[in-house]
N, C-alpha and C. Protein backbone atom coordinates (compact mmCIF):
# COMPACT_ATOMS: atom_id res chain seq x y z
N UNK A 1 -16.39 8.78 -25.68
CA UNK A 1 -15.31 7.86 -25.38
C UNK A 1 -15.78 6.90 -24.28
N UNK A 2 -15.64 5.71 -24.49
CA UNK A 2 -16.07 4.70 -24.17
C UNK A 2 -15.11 4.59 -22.72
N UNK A 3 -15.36 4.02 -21.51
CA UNK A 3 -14.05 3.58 -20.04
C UNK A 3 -14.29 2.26 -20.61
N UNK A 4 -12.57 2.09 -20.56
CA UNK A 4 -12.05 0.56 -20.27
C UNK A 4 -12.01 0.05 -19.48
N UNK A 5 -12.38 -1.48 -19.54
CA UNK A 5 -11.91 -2.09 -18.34
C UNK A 5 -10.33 -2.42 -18.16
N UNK A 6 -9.89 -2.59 -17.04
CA UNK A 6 -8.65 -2.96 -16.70
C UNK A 6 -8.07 -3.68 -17.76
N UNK A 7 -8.95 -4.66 -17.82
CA UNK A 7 -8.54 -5.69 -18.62
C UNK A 7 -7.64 -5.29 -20.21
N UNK A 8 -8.59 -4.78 -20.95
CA UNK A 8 -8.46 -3.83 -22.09
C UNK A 8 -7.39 -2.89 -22.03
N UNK A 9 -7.40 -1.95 -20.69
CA UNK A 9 -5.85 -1.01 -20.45
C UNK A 9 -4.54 -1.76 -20.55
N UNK A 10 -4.44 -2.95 -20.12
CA UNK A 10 -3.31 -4.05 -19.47
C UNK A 10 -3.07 -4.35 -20.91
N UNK A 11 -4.17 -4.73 -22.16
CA UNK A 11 -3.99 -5.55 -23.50
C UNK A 11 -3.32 -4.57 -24.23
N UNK A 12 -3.87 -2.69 -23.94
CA UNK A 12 -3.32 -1.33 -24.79
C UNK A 12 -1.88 -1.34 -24.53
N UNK A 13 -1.95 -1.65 -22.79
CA UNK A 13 -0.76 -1.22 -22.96
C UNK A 13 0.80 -2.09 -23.08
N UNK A 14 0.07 -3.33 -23.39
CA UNK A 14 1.41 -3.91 -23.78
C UNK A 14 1.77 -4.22 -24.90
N UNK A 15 -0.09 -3.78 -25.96
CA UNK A 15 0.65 -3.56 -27.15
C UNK A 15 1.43 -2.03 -27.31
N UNK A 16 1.96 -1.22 -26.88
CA UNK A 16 2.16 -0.22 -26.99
C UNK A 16 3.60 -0.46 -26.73
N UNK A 17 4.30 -1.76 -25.54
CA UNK A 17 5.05 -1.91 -25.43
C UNK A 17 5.94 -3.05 -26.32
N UNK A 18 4.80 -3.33 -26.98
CA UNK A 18 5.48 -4.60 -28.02
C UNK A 18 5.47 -3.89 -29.05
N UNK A 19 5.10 -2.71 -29.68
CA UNK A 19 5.20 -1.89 -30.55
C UNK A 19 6.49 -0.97 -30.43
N UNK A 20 7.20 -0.41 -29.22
CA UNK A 20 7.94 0.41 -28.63
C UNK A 20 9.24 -0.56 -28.94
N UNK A 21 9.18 -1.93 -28.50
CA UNK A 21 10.32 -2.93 -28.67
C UNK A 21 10.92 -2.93 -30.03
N UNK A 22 9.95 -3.05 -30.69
CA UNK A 22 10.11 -3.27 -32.26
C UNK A 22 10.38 -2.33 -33.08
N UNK A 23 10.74 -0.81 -32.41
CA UNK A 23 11.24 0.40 -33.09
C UNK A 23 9.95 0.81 -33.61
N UNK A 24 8.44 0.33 -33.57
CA UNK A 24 7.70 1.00 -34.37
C UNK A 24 6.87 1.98 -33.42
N UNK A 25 6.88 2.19 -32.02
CA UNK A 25 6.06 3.62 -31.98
C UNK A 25 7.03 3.97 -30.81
N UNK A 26 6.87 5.09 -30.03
CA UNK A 26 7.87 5.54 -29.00
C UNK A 26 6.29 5.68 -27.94
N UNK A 27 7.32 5.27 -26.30
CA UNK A 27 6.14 5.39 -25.06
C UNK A 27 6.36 6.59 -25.02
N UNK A 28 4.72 6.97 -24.52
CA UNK A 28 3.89 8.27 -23.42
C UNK A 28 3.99 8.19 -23.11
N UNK A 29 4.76 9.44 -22.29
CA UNK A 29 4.74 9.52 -21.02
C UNK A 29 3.45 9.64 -19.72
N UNK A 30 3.18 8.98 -18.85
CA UNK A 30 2.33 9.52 -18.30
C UNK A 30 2.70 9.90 -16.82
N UNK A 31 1.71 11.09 -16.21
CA UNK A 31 2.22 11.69 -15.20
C UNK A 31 1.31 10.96 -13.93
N UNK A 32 1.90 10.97 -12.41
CA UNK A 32 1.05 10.42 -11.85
C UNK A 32 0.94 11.65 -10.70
N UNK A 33 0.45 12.33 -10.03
CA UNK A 33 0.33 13.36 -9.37
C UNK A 33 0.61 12.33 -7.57
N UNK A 34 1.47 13.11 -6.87
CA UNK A 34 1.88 12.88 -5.57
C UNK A 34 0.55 12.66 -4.55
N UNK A 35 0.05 12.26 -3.51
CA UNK A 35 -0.34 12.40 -2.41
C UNK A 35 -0.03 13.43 -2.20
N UNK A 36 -1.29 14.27 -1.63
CA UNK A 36 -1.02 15.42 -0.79
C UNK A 36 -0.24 14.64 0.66
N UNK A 37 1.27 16.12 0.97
CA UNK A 37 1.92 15.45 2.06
C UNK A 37 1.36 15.57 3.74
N UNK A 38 0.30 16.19 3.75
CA UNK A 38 -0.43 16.82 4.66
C UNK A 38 -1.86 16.91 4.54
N UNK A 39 -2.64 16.54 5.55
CA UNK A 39 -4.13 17.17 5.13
C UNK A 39 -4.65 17.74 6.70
N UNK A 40 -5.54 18.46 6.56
CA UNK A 40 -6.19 19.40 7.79
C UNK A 40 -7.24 18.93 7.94
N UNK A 41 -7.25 17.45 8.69
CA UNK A 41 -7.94 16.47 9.08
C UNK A 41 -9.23 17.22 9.53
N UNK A 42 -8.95 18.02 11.00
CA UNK A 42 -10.05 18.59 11.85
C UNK A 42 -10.62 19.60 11.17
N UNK A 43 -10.35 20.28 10.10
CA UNK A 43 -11.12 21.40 9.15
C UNK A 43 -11.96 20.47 8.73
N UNK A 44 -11.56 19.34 8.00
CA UNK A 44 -12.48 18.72 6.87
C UNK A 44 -13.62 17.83 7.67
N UNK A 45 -13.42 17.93 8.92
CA UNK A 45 -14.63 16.81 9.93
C UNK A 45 -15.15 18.15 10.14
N UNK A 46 -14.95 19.32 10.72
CA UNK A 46 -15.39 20.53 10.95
C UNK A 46 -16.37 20.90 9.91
N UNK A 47 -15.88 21.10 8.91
CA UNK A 47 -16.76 21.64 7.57
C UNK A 47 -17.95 21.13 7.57
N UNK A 48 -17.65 19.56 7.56
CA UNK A 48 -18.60 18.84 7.34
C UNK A 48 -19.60 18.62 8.37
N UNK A 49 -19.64 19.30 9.70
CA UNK A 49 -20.26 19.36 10.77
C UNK A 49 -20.42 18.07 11.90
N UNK A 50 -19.15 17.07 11.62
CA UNK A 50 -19.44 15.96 12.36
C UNK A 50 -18.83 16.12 13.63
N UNK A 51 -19.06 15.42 14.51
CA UNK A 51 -18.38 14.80 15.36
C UNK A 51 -16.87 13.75 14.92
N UNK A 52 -15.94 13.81 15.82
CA UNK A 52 -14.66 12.83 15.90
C UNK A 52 -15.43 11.68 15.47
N UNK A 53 -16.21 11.14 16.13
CA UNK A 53 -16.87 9.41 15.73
C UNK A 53 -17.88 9.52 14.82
N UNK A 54 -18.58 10.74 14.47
CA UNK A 54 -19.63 10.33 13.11
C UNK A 54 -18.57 10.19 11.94
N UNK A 55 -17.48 11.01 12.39
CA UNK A 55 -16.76 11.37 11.01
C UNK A 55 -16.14 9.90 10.73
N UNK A 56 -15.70 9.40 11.83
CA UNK A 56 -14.97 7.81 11.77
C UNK A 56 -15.85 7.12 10.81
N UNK A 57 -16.79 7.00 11.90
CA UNK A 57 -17.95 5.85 11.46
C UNK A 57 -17.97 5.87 10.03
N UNK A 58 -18.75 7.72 9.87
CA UNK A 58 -18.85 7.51 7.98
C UNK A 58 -18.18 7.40 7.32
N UNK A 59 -17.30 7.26 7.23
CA UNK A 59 -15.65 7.13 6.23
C UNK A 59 -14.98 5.93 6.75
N UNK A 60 -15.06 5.08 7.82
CA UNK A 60 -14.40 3.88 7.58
C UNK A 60 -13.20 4.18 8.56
N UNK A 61 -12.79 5.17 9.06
CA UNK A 61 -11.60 5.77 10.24
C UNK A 61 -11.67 4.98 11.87
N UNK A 62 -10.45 4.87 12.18
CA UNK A 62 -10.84 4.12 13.37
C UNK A 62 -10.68 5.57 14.03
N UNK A 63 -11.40 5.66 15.31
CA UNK A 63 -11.39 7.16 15.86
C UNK A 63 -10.20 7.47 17.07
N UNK A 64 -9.17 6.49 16.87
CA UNK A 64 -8.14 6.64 17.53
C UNK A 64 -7.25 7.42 16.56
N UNK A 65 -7.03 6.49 15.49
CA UNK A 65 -6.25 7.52 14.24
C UNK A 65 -6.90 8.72 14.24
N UNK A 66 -7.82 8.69 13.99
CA UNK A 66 -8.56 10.13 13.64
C UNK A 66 -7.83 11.70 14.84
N UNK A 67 -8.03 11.03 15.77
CA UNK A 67 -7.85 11.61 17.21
C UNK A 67 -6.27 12.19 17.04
N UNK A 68 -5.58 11.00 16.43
CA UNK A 68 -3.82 10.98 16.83
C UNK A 68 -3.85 12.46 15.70
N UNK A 69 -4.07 12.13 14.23
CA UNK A 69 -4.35 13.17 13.23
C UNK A 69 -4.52 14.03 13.49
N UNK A 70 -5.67 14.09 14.40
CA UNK A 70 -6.06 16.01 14.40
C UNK A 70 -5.53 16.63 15.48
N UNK A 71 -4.10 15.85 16.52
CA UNK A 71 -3.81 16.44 17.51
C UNK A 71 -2.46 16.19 16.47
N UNK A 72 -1.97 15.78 15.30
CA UNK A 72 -0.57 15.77 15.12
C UNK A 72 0.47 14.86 15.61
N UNK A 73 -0.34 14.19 16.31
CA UNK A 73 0.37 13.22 16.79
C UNK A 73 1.09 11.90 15.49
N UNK A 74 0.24 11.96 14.79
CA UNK A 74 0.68 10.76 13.39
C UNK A 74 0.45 11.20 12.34
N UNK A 75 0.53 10.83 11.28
CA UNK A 75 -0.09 11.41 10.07
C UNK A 75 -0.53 9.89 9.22
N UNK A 76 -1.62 10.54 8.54
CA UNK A 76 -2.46 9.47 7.92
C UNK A 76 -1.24 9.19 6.38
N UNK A 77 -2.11 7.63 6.47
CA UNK A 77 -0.95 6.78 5.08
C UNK A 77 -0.97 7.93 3.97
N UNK A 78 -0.47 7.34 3.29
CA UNK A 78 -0.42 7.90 1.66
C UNK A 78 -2.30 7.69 1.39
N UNK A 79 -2.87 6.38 1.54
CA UNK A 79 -3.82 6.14 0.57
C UNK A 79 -4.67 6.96 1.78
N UNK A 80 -4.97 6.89 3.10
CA UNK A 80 -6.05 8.04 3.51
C UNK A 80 -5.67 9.14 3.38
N UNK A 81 -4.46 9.77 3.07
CA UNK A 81 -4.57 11.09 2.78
C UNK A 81 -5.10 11.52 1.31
N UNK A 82 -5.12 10.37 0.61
CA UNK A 82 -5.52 10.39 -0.81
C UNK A 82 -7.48 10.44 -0.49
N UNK A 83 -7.79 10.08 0.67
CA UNK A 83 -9.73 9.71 0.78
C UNK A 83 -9.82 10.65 1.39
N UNK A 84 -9.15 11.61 2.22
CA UNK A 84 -9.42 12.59 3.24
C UNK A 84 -9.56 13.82 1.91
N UNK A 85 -8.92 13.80 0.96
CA UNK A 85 -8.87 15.05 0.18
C UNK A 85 -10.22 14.90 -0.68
N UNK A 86 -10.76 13.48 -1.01
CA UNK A 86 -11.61 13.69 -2.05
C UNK A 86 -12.77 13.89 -1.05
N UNK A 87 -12.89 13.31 0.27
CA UNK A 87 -13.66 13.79 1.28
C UNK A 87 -13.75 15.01 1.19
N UNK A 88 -12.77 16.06 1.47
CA UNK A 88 -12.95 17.32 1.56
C UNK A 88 -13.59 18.15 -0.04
N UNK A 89 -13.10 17.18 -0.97
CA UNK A 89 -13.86 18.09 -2.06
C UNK A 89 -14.87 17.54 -3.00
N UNK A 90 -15.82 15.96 -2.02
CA UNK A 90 -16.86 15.34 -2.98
C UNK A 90 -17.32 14.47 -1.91
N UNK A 91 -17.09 14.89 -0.61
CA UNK A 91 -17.63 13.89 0.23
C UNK A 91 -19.38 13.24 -0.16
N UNK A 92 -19.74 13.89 -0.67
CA UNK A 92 -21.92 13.10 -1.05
C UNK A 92 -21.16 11.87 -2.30
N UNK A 93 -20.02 11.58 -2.88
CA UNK A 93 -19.48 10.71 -3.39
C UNK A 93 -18.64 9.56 -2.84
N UNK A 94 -18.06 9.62 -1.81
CA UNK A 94 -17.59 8.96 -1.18
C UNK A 94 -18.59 8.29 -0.04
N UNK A 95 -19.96 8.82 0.28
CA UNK A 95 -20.90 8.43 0.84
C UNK A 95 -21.90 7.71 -0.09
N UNK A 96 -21.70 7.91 -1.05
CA UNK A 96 -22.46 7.30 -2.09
C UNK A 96 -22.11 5.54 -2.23
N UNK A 97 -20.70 5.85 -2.45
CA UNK A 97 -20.18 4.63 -3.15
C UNK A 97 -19.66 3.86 -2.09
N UNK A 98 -19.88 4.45 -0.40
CA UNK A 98 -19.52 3.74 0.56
C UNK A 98 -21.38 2.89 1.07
N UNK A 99 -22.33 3.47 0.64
CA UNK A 99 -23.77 3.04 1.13
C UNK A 99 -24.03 1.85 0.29
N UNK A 100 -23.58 1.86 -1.37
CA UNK A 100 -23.27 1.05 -1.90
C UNK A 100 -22.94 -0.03 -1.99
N UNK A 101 -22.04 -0.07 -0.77
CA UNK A 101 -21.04 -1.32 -1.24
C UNK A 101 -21.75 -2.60 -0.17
């Protein structure tokens, strides 16, 4: 199976919706899974053996947030708690595609 581009998803899926209009097919449902509501910021810099500021640096974190996070003081957005988790379970990927860019 071939990945689409955006482009191609956007063309599927509005024929799907101009098909749905017209009584001829019924929409899928699709599911979208939540943000984790919490993450254990200082485990996942821990694990990974960094320091507060290597961990910043390599991931793009300003090390004030970082700081507020692992004392509880704030909690990270929706979308870093969404990078902190794939950090914790593919970080050599997120370093990959951050050396990358």
């Amino acid at each position: 199976m071939t990945k689409q581009t955006l482009g191609e998803e956007l063309i599927e899926a509005m024929g799907e919706v101009v098909a749905y209009r017209k009584g001829e097919a019924k929409l899928t449902e699709r599911v979208v899974k939540v943000a984790p509501k919490s993450v254990d910021v200082a485990a996942i810099r821990r694990r990974l053996g960094l320091s507060q500021r290597e961990f910043a640096n390599r991931y793009g974190f300003g090390i004030r947030a970082l700081q507020e996070w692992e004392q509880n003081r704030r909690t990270p957005e929706r979308s870093a708690r969404i990078l902190l988790k794939v950090i914790e379970s593919h970080p050599e990927a997120v370093e990959q595609v951050l050396e990358s860019a």
